[in-house]
Protein backbone atom coordinates (compact mmCIF):
# COMPACT_ATOMS: atom_id res chain seq x y z
CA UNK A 1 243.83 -14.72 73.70
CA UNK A 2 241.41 -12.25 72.22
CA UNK A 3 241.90 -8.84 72.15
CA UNK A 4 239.61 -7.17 74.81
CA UNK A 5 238.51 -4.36 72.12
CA UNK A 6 237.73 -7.58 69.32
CA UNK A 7 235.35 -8.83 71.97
CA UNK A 8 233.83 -5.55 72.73
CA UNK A 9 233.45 -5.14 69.19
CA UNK A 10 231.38 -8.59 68.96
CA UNK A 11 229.61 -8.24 72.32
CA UNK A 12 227.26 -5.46 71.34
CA UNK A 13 226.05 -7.00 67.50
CA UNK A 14 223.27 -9.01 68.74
CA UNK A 15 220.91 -8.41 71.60
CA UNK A 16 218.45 -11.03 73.63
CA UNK A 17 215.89 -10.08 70.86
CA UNK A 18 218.29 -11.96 68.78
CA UNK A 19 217.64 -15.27 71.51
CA UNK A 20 221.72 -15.36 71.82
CA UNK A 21 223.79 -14.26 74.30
CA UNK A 22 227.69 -14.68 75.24
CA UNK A 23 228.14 -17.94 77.27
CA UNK A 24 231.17 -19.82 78.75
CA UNK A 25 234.33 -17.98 79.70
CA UNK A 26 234.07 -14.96 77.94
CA UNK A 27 230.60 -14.63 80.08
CA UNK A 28 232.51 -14.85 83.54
CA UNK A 29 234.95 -12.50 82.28
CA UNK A 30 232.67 -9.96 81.32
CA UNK A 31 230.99 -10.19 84.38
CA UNK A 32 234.28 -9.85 86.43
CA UNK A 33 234.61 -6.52 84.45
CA UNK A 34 231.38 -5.46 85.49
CA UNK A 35 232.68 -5.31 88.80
CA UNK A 36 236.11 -4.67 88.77
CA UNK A 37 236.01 -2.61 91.26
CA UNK A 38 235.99 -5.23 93.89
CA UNK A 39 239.22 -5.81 95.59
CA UNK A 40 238.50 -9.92 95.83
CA UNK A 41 237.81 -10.25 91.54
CA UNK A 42 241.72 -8.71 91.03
CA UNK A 43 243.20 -11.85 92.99
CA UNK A 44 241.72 -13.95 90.19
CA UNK A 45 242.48 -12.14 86.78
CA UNK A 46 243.74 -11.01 84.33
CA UNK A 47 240.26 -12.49 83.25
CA UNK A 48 241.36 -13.34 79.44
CA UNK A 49 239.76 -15.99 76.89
CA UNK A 50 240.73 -17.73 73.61
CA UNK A 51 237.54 -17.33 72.18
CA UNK A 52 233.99 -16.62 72.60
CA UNK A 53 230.80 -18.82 72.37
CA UNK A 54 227.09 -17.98 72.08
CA UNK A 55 223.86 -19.82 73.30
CA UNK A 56 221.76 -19.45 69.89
CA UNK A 57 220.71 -20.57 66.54
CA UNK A 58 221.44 -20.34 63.41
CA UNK A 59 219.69 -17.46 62.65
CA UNK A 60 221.64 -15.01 65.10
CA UNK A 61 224.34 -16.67 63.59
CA UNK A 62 223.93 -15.82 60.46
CA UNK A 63 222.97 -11.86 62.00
CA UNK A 64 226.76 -12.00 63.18
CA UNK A 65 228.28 -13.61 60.69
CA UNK A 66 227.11 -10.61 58.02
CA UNK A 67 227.39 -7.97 60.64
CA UNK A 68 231.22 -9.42 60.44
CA UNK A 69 231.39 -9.90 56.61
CA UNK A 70 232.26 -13.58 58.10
CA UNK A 71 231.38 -17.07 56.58
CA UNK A 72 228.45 -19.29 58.36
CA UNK A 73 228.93 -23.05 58.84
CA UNK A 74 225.49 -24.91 59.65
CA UNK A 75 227.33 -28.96 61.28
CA UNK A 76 225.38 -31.65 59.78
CA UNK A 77 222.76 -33.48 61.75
CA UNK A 78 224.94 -36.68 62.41
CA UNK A 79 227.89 -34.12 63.94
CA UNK A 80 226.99 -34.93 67.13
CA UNK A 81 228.34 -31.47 68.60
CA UNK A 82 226.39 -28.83 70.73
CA UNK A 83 227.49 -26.74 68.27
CA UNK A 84 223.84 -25.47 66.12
CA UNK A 85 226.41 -22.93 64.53
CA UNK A 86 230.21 -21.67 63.75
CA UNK A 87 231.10 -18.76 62.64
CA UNK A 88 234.41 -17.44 61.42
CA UNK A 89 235.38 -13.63 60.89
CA UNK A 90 238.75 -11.87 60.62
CA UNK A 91 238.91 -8.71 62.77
CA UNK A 92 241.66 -6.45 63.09
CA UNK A 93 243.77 -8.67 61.10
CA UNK A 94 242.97 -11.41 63.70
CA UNK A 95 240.93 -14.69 62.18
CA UNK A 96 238.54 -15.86 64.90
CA UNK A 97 235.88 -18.48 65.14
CA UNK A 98 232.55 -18.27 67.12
CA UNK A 99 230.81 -20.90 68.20
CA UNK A 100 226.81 -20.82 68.46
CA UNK A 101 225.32 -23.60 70.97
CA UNK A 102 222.47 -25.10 72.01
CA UNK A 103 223.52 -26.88 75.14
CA UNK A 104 225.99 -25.63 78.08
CA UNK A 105 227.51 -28.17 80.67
CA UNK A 106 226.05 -28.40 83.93
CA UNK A 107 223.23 -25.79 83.20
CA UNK A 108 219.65 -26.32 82.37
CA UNK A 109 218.81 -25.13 79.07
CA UNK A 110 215.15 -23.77 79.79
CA UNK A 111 216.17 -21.85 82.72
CA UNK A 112 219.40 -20.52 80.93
CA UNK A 113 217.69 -19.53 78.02
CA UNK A 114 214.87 -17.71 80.39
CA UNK A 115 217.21 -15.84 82.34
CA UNK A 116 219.75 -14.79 80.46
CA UNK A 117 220.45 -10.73 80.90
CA UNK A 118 221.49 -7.74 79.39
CA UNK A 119 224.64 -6.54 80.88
CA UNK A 120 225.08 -2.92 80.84
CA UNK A 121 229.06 -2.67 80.42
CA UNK A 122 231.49 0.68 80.34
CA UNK A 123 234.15 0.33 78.16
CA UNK A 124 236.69 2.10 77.32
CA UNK A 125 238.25 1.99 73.77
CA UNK A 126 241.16 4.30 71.57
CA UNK A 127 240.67 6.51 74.26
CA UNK A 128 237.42 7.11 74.81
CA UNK A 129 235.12 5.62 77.57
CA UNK A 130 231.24 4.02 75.93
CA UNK A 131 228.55 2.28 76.95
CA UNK A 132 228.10 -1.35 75.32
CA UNK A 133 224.77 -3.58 75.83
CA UNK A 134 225.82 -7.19 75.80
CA UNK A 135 223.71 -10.21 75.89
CA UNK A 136 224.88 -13.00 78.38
CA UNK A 137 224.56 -15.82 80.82
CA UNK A 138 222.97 -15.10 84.06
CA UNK A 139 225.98 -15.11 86.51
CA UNK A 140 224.20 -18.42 88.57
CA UNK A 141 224.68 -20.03 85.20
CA UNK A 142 228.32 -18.59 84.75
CA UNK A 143 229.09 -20.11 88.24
CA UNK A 144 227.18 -23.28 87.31
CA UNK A 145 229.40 -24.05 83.46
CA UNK A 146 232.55 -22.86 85.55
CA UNK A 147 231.61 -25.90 88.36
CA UNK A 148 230.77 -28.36 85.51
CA UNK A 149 234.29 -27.65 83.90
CA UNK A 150 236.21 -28.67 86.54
CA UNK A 151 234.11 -31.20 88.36
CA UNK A 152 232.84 -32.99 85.40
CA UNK A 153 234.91 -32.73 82.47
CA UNK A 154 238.38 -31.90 84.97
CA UNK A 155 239.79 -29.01 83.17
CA UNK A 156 242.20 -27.71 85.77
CA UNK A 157 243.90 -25.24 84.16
CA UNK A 158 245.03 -22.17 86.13
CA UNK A 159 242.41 -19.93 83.90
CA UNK A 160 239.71 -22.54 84.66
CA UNK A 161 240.62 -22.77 88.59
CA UNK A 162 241.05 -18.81 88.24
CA UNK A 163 237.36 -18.30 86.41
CA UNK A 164 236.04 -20.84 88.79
CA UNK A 165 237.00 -19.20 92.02
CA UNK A 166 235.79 -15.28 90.84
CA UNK A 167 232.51 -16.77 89.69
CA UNK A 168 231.10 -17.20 93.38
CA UNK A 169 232.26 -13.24 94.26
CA UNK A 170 230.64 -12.29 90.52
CA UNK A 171 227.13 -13.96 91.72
CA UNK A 172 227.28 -11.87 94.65
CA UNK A 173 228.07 -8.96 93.37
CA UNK A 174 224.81 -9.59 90.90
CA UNK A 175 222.44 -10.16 93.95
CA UNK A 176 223.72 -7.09 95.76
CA UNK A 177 223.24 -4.88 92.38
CA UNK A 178 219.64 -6.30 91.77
CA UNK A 179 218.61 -6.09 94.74
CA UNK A 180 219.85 -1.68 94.87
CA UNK A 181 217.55 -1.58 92.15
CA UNK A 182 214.40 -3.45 93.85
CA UNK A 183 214.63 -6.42 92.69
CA UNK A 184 213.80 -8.81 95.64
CA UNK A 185 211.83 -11.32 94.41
CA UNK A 186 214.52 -12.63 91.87
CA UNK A 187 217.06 -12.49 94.17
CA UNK A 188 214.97 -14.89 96.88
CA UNK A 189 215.00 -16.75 93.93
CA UNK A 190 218.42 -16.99 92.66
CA UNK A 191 219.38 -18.06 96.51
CA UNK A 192 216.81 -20.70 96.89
CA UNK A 193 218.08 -21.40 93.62
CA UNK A 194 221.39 -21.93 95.02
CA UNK A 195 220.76 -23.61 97.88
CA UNK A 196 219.44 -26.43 96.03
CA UNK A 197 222.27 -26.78 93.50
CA UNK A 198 224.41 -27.04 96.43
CA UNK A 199 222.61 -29.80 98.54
CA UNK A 200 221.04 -32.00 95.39
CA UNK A 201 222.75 -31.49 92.28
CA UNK A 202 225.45 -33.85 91.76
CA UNK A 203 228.05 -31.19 90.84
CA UNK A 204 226.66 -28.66 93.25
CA UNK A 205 227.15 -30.89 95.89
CA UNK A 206 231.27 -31.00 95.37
CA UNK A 207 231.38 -27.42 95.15
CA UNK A 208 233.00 -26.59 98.57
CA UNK A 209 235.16 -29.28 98.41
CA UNK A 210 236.58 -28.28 94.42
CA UNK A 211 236.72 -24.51 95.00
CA UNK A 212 238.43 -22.48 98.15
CA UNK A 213 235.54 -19.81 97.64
CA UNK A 214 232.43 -21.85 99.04
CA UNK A 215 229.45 -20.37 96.61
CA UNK A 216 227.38 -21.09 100.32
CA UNK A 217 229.03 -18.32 101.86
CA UNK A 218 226.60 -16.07 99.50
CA UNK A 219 223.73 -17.86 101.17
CA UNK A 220 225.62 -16.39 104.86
CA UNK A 221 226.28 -13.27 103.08
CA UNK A 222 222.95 -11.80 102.88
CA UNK A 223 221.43 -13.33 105.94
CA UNK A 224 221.60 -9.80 107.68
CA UNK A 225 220.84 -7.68 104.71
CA UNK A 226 218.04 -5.55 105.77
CA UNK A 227 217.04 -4.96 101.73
CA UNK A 228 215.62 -8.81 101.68
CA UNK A 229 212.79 -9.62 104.00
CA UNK A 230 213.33 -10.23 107.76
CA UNK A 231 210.90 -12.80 108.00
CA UNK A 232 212.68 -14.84 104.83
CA UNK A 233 215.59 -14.18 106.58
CA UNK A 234 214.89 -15.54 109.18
CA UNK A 235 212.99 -18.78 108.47
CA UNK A 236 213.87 -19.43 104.96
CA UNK A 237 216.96 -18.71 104.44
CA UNK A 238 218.49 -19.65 107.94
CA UNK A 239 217.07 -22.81 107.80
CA UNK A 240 218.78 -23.24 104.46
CA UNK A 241 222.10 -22.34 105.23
CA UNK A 242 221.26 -25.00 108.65
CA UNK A 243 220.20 -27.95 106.54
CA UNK A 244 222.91 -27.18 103.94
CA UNK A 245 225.92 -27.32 107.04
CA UNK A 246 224.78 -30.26 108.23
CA UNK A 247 224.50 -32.16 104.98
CA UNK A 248 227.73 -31.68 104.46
CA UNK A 249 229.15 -33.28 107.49
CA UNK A 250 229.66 -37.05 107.27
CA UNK A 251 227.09 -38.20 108.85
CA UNK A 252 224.60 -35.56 107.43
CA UNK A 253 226.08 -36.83 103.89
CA UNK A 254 225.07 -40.56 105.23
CA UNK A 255 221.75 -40.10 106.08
CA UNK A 256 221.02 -38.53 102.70
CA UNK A 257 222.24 -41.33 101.42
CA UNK A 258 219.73 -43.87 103.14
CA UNK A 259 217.13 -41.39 102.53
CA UNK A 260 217.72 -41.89 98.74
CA UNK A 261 218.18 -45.70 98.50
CA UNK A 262 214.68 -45.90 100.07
CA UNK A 263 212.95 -43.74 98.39
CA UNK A 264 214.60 -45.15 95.12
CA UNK A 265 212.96 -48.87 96.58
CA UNK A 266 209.25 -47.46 97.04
């Protein structure tokens, strides 16, 4: 596992000016640091990774690789890899490799390109306590790769379950932060957002039955919150947590199902 002061040391080289940021696991666990001060994320650590990835090309990846004193391998074109980029660097005696990518499972690449963020993160290193910018994944996405992981390509390792279950409680915690600092508009967004992951996308739609903490229970979470609109509250977003509960009974589940064929036949 790597070092948490190696990946500080590699989270704060490039910036979204750079068009990379820190994707994958290493993303989730960042976030979880964020906000380690909530009780629920410390059921689900210690929030550790192998290794650390980047959505980019090979020009940030080049950036890092000098910033490093690292080597740069470009795959050839019939690789057949997400990878657009690998680079390998020895730090603090420790020889790691960094993968640059231009696709991540189970998220859309326009929208995680458009709304990836820049994490503010206190850290605290030899002693002394610094703030560190760090490109990343947009914790929807996180929650999204974390889904895909399990679901799709069944990686049920305890870290993966682990990662998978905080990633919910990180998304949350996001919402709540943005919207302290006024930022209602992309938080209606990020929950209609999420409510339609959860009732169309193939993955999305086994979420509550693959993970113990239900990422609908956000949508129930801020139905009272006074900082979004009361009118949105109350017509938008109750009727999406109603459609949602009822798709997911059987019968709900069945008529979706009709509804599709047909449509499919017209």
């Amino acid at each position: 596992m790597l070092d948490p002061e190696i990946v500080y040391d590699l989270a704060g080289i490039l910036q979204l000016s750079d068009k990379a940021f820190i994707v994958g696991g290493q993303a989730l666990n960042l976030w979880a640091e964020r906000y380690s001060q909530v009780p629920q994320l410390a059921a689900y650590g210690p929030y550790t990774s192998k290794d650390i990835d980047y959505f980019g090309r090979r020009e940030a990846a080049k950036k890092l690789a000098d910033a490093l004193g690292g080597t740069l391998r470009i795959p050839q074109a019939d690789d057949h890899t997400p990878q657009t980029a690998v680079v390998t660097a020895t730090i603090d005696g420790q020889e790691i490799e960094i993968d640059f990518l231009w696709h991540v499972k189970g998220v859309d690449a326009d929208s995680l390109e458009k709304q990836a963020v820049e994490m503010q993160l206190t850290v605290r290193v030899a002693g002394k306590t610094g703030e560190l910018r760090v490109p990343i994944m947009h914790p929807f996405h996180c929650m999204q790769s974390r889904l895909a992981n399990v679901v799709d390509l069944r990686r049920d390792t305890d870290l993966s379950l682990r990662q998978l279950e905080a990633s919910p409680i990180v998304l949350r915690e996001y919402l709540s932060e943005v919207l302290n600092n006024g930022g209602h508009k992309h938080v209606t967004g990020v929950l209609q957002a999420l409510y339609d992951y959860l009732l169309s996308d193939p993955v999305g739609r086994k979420a509550h039955k693959a993970m113990k903490n239900d990422p609908a229970a956000i949508l129930d979470h801020f139905q009272n919150d006074e900082r979004l609109d009361a009118r949105w509250r109350e017509l938008s977003l109750a009727s999406m947590r109603r459609t949602l509960a009822d798709r997911r009974t059987a019968w709900g589940a069945m008529i979706a199902r009709i509804k599709r064929a047909v449509g499919s036949h017209q």
